[in-house]
PDB file of N, CA and C in Angstrom:
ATOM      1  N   UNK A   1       9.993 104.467  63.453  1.00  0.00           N
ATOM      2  CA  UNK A   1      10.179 104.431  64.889  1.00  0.00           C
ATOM      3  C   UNK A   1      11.291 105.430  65.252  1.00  0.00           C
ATOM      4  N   UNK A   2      11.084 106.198  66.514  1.00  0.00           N
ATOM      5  CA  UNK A   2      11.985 107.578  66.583  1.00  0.00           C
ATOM      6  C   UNK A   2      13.152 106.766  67.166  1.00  0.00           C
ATOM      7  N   UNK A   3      14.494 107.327  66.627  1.00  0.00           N
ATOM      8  CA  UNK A   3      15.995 106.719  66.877  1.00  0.00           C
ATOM      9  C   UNK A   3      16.209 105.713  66.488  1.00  0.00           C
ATOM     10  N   UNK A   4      15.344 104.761  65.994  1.00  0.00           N
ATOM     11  CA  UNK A   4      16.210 103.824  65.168  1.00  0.00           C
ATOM     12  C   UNK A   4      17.225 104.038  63.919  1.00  0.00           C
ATOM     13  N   UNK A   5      17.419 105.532  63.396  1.00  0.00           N
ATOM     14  CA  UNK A   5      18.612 105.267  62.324  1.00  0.00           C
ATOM     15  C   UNK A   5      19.780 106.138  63.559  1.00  0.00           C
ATOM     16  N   UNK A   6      19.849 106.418  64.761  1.00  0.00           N
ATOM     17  CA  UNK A   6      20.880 106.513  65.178  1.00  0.00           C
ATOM     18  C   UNK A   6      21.256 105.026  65.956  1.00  0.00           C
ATOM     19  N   UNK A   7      20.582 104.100  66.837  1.00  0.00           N
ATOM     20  CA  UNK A   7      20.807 103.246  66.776  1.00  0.00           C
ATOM     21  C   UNK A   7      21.463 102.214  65.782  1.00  0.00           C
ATOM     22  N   UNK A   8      20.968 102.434  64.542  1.00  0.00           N
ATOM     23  CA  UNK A   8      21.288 101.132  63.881  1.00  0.00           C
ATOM     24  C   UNK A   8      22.877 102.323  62.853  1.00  0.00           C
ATOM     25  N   UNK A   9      23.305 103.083  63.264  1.00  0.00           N
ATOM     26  CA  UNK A   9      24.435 103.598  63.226  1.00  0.00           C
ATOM     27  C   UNK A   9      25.411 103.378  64.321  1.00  0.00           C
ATOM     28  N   UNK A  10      25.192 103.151  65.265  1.00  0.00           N
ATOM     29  CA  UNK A  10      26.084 103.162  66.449  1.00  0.00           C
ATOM     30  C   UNK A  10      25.609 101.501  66.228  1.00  0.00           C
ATOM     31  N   UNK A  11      25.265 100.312  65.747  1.00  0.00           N
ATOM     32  CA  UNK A  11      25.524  99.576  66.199  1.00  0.00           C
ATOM     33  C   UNK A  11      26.442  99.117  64.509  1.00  0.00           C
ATOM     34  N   UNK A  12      26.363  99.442  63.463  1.00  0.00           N
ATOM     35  CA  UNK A  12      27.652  99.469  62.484  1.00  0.00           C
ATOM     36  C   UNK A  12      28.815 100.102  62.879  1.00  0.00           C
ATOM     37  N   UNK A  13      28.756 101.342  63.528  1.00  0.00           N
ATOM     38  CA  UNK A  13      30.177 102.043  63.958  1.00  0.00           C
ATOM     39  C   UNK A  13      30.586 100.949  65.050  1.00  0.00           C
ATOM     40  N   UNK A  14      30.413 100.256  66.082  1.00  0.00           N
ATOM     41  CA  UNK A  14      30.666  98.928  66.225  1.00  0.00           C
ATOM     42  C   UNK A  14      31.220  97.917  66.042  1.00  0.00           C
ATOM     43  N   UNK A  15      30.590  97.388  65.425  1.00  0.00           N
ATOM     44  CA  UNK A  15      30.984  96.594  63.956  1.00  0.00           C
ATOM     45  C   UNK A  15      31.827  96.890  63.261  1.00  0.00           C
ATOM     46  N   UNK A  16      32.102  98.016  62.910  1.00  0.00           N
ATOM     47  CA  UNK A  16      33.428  98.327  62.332  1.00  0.00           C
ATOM     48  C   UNK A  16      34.677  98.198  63.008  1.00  0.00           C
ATOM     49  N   UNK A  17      34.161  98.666  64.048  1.00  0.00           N
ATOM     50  CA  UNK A  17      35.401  98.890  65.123  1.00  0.00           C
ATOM     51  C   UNK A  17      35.553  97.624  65.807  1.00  0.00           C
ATOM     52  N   UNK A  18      35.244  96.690  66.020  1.00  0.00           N
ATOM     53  CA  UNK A  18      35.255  95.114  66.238  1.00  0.00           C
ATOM     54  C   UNK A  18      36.347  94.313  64.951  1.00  0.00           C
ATOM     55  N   UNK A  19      35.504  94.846  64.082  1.00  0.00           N
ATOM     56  CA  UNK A  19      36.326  93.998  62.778  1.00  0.00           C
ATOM     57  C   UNK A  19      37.797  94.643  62.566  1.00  0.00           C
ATOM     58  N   UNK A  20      38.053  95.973  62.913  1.00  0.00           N
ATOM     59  CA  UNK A  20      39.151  96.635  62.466  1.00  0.00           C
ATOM     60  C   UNK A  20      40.538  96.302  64.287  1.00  0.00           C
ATOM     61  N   UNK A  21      39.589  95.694  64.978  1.00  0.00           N
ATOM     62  CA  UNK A  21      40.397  95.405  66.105  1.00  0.00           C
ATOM     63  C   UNK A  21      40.957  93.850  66.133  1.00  0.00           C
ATOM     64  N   UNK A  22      39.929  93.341  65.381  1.00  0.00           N
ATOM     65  CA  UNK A  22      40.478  91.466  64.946  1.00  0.00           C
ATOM     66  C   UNK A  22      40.841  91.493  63.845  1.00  0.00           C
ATOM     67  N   UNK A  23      41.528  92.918  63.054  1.00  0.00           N
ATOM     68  CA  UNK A  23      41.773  92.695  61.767  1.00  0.00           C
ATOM     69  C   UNK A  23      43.426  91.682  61.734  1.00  0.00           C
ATOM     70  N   UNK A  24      43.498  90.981  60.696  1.00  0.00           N
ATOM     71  CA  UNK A  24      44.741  89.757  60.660  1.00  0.00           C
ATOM     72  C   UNK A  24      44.475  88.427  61.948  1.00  0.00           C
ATOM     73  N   UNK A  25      43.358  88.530  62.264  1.00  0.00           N
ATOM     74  CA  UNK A  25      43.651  87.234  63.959  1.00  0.00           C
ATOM     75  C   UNK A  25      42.913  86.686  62.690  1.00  0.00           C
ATOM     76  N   UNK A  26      43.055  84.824  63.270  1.00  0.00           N
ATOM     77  CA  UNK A  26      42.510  83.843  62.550  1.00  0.00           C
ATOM     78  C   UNK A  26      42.054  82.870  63.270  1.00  0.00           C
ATOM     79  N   UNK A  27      41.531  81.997  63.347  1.00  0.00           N
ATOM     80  CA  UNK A  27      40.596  80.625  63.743  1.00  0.00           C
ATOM     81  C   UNK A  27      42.356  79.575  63.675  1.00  0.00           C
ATOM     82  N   UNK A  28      42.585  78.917  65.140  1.00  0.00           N
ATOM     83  CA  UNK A  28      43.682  78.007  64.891  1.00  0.00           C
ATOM     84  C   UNK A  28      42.587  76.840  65.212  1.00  0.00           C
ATOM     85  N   UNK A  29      42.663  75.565  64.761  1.00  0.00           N
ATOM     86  CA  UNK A  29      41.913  74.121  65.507  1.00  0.00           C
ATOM     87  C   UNK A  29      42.974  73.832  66.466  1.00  0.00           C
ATOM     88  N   UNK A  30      41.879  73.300  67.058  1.00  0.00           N
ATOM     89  CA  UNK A  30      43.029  72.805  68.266  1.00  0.00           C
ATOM     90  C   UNK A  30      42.623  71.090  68.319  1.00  0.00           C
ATOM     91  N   UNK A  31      41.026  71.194  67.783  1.00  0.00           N
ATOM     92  CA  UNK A  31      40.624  69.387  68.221  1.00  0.00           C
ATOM     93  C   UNK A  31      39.553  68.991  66.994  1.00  0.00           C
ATOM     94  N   UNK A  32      39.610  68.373  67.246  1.00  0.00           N
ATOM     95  CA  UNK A  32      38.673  67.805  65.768  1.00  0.00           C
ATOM     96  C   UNK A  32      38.463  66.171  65.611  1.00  0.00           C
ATOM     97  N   UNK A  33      36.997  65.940  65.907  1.00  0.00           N
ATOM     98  CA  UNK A  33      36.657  64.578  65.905  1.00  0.00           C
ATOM     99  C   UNK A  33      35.357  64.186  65.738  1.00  0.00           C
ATOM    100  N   UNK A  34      35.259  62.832  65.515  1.00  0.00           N
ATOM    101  CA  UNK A  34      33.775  62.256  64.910  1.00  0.00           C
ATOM    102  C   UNK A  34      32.947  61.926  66.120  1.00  0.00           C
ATOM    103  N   UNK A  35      33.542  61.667  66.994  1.00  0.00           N
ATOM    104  CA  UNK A  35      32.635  61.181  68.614  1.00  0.00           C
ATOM    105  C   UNK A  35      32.550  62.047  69.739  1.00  0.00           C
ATOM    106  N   UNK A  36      30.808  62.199  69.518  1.00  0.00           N
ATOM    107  CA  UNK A  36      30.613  62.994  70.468  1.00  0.00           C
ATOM    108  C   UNK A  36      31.071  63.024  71.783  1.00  0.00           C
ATOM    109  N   UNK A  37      31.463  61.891  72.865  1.00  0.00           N
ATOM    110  CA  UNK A  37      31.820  61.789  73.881  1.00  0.00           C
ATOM    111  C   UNK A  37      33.223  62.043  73.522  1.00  0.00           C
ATOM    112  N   UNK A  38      33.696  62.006  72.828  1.00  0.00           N
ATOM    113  CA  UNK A  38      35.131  62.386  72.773  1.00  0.00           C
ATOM    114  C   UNK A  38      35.245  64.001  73.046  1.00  0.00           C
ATOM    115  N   UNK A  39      34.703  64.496  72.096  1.00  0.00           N
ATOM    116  CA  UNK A  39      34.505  66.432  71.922  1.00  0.00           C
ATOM    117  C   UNK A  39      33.991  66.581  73.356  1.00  0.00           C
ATOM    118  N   UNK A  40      33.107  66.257  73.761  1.00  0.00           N
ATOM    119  CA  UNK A  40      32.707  66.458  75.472  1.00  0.00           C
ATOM    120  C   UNK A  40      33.570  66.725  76.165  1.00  0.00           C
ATOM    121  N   UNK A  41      34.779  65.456  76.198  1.00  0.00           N
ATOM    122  CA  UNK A  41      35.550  65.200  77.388  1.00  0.00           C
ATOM    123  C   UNK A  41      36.480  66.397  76.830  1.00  0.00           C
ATOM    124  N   UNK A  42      37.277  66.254  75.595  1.00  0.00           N
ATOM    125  CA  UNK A  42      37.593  67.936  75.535  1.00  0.00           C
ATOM    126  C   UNK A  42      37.405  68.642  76.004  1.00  0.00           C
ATOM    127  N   UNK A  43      36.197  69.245  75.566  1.00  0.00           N
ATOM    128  CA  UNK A  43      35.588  70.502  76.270  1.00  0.00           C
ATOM    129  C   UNK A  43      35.832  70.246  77.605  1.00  0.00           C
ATOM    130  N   UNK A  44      35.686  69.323  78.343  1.00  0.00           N
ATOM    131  CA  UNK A  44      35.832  69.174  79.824  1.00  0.00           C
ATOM    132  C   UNK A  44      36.795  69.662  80.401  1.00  0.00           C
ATOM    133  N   UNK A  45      37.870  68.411  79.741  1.00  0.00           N
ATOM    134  CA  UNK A  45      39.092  69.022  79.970  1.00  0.00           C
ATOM    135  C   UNK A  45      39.821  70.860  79.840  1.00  0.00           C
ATOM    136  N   UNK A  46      39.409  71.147  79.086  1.00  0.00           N
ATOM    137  CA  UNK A  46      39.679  72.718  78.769  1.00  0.00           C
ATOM    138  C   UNK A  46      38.931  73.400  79.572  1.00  0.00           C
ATOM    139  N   UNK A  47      37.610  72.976  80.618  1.00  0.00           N
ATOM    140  CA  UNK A  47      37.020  73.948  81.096  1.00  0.00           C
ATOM    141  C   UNK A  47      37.814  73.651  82.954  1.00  0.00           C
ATOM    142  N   UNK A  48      38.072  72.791  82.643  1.00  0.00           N
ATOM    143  CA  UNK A  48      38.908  72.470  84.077  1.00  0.00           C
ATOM    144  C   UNK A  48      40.593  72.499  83.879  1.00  0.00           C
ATOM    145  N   UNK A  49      41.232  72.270  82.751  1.00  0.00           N
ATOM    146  CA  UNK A  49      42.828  73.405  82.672  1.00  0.00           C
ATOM    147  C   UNK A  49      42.162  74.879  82.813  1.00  0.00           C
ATOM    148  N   UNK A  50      42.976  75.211  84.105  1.00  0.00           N
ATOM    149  CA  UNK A  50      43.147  76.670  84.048  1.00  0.00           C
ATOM    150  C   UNK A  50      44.583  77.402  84.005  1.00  0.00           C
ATOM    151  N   UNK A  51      45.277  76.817  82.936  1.00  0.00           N
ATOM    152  CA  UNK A  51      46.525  77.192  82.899  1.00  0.00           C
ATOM    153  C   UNK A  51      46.696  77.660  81.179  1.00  0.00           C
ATOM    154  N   UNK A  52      45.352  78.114  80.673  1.00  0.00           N
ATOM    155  CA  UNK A  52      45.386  77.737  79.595  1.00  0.00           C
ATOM    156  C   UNK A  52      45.589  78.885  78.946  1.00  0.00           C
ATOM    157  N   UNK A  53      46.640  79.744  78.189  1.00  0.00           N
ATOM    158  CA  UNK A  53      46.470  80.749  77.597  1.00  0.00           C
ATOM    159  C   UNK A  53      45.463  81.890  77.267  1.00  0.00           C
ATOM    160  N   UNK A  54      44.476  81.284  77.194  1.00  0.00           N
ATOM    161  CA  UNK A  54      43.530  81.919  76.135  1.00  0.00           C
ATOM    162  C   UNK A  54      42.152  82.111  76.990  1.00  0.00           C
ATOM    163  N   UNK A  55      41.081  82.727  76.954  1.00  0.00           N
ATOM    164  CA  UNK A  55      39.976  82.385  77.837  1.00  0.00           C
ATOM    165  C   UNK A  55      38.750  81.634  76.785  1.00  0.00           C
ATOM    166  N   UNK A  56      38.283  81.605  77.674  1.00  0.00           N
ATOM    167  CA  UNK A  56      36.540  80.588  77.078  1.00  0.00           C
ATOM    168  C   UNK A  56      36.221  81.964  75.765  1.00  0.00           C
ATOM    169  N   UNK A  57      36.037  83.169  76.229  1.00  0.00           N
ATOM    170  CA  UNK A  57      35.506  84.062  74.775  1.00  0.00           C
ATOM    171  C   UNK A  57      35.768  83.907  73.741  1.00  0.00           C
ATOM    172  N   UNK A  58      37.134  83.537  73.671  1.00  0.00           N
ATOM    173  CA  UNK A  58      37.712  83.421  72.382  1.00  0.00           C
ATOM    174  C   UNK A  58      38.065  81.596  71.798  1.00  0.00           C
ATOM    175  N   UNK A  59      36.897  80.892  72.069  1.00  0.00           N
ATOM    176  CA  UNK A  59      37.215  79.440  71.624  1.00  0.00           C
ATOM    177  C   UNK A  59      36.071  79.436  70.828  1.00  0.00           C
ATOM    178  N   UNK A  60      36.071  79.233  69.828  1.00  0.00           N
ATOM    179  CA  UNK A  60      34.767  78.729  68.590  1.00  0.00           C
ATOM    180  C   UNK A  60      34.447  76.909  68.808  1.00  0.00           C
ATOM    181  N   UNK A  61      33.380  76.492  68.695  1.00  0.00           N
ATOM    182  CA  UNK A  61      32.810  75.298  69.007  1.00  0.00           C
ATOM    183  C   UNK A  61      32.154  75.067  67.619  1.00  0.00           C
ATOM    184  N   UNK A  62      32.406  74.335  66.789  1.00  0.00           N
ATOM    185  CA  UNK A  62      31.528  74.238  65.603  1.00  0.00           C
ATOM    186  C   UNK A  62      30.984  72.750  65.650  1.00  0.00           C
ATOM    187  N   UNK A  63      29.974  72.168  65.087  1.00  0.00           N
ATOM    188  CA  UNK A  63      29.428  71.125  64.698  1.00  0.00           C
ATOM    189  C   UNK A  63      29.242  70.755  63.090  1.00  0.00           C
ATOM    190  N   UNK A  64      29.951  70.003  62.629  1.00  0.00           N
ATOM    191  CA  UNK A  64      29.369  69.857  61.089  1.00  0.00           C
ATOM    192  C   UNK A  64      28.627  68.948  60.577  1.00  0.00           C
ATOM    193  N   UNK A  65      27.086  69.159  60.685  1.00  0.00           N
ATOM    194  CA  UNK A  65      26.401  67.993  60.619  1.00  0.00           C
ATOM    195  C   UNK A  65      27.128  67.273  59.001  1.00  0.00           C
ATOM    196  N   UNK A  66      26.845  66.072  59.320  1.00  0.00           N
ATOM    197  CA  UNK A  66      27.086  64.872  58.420  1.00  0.00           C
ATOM    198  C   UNK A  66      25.769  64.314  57.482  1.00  0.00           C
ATOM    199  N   UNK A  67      26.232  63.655  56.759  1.00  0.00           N
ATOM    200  CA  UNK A  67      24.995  62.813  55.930  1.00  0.00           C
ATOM    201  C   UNK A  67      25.406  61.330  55.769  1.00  0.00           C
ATOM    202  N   UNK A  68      25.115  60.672  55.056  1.00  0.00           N
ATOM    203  CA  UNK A  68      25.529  59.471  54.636  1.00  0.00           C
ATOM    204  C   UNK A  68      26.993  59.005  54.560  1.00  0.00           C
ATOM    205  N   UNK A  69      27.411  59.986  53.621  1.00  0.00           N
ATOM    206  CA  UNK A  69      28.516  59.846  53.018  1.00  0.00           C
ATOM    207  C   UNK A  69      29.762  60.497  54.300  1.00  0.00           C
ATOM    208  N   UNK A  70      29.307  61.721  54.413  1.00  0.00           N
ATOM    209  CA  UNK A  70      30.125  62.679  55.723  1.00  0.00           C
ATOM    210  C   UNK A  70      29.468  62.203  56.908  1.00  0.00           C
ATOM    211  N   UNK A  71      30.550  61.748  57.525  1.00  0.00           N
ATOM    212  CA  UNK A  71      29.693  61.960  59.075  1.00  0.00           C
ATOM    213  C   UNK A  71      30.045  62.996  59.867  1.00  0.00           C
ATOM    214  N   UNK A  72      29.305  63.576  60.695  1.00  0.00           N
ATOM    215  CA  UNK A  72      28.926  64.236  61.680  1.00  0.00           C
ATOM    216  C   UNK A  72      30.643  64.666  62.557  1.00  0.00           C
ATOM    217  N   UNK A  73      31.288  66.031  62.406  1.00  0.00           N
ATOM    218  CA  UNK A  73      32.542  66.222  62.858  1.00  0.00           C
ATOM    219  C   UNK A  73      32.080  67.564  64.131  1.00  0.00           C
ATOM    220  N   UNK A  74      33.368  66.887  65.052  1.00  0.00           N
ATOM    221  CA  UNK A  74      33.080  68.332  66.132  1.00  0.00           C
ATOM    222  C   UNK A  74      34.621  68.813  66.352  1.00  0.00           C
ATOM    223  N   UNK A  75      34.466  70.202  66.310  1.00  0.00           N
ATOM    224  CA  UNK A  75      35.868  70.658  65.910  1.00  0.00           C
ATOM    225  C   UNK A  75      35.785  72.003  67.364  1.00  0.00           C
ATOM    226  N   UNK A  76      36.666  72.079  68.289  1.00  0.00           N
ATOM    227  CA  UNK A  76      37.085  73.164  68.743  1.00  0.00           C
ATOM    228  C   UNK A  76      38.323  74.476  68.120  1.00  0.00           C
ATOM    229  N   UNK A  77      38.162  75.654  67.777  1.00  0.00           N
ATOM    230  CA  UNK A  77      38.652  76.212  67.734  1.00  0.00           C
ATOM    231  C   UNK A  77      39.528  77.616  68.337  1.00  0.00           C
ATOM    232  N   UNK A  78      40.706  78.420  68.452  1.00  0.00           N
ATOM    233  CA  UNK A  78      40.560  79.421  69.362  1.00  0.00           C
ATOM    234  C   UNK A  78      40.866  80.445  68.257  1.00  0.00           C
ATOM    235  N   UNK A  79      40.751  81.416  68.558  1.00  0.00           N
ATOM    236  CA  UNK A  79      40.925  83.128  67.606  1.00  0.00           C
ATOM    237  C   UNK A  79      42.292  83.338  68.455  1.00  0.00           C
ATOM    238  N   UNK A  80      43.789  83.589  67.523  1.00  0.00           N
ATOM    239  CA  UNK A  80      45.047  83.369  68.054  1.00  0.00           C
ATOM    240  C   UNK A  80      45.132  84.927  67.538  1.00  0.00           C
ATOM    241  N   UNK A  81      46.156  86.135  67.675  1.00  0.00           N
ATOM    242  CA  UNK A  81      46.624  86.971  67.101  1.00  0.00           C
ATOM    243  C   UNK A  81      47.577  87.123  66.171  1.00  0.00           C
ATOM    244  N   UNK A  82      47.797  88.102  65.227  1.00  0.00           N
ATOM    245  CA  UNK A  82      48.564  87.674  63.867  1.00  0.00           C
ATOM    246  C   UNK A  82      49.780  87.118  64.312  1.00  0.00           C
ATOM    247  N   UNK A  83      50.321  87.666  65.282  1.00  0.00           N
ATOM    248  CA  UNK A  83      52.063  87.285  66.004  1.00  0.00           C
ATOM    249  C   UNK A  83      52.310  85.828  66.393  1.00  0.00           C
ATOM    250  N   UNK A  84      51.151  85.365  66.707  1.00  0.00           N
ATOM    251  CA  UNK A  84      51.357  83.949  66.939  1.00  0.00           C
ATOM    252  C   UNK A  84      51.657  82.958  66.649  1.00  0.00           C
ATOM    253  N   UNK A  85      52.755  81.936  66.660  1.00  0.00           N
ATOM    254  CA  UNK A  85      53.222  81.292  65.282  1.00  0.00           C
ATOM    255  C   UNK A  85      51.868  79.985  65.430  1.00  0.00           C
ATOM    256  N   UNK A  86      52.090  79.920  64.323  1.00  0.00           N
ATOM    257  CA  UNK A  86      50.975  78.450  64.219  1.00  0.00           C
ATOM    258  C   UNK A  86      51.795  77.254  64.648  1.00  0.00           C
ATOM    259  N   UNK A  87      50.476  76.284  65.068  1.00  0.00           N
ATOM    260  CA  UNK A  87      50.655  75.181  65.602  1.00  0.00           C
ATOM    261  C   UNK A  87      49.623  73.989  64.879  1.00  0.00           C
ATOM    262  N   UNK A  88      49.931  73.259  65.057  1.00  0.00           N
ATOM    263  CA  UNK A  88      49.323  71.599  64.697  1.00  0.00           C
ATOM    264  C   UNK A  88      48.209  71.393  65.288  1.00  0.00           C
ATOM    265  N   UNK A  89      46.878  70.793  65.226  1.00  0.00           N
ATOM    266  CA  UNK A  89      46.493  70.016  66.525  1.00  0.00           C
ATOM    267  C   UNK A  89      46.575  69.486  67.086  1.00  0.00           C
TER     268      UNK A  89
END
């Protein structure tokens, strides 16, 4: 197909340049819990503080499904910059 190896070059030069701009930032948790209505009201809450440092782009939402043994965890996270001192949840 004509231009797909300049495309799929400009979308690694990209990619590079993405990764080399978040190079040292890390994933901080901020919440982490087993009940879904709990993680909800979180999220709620954070979408209605608007005093909040950071914007919605940069918050990771993960789900870790569970089994028997593990149950089912919902964890909010934000992408902090290297300068930032760490914090607790």
């Amino acid at each position: 197909m004509p231009g797909q190896r300049k495309r799929k070059q400009r979308r690694e030069a990209e990619l590079r340049s993405r990764a080399d701009r978040y190079r040292g930032w890390r994933w901080q948790l901020l919440h982490s819990t087993q009940d879904h209505d709990e993680f909800r009201s979180y999220l709620r809450g954070l979408r209605d503080d608007r005093s909040l440092p950071y914007d919605e782009s940069r918050l990771r939402l993960d789900v870790l499904c569970g089994r028997l043994v593990h149950p089912t965890t919902y964890r909010v996270s934000v992408l902090v910059p290297p300068d930032e001192p760490v914090e607790g949840p």
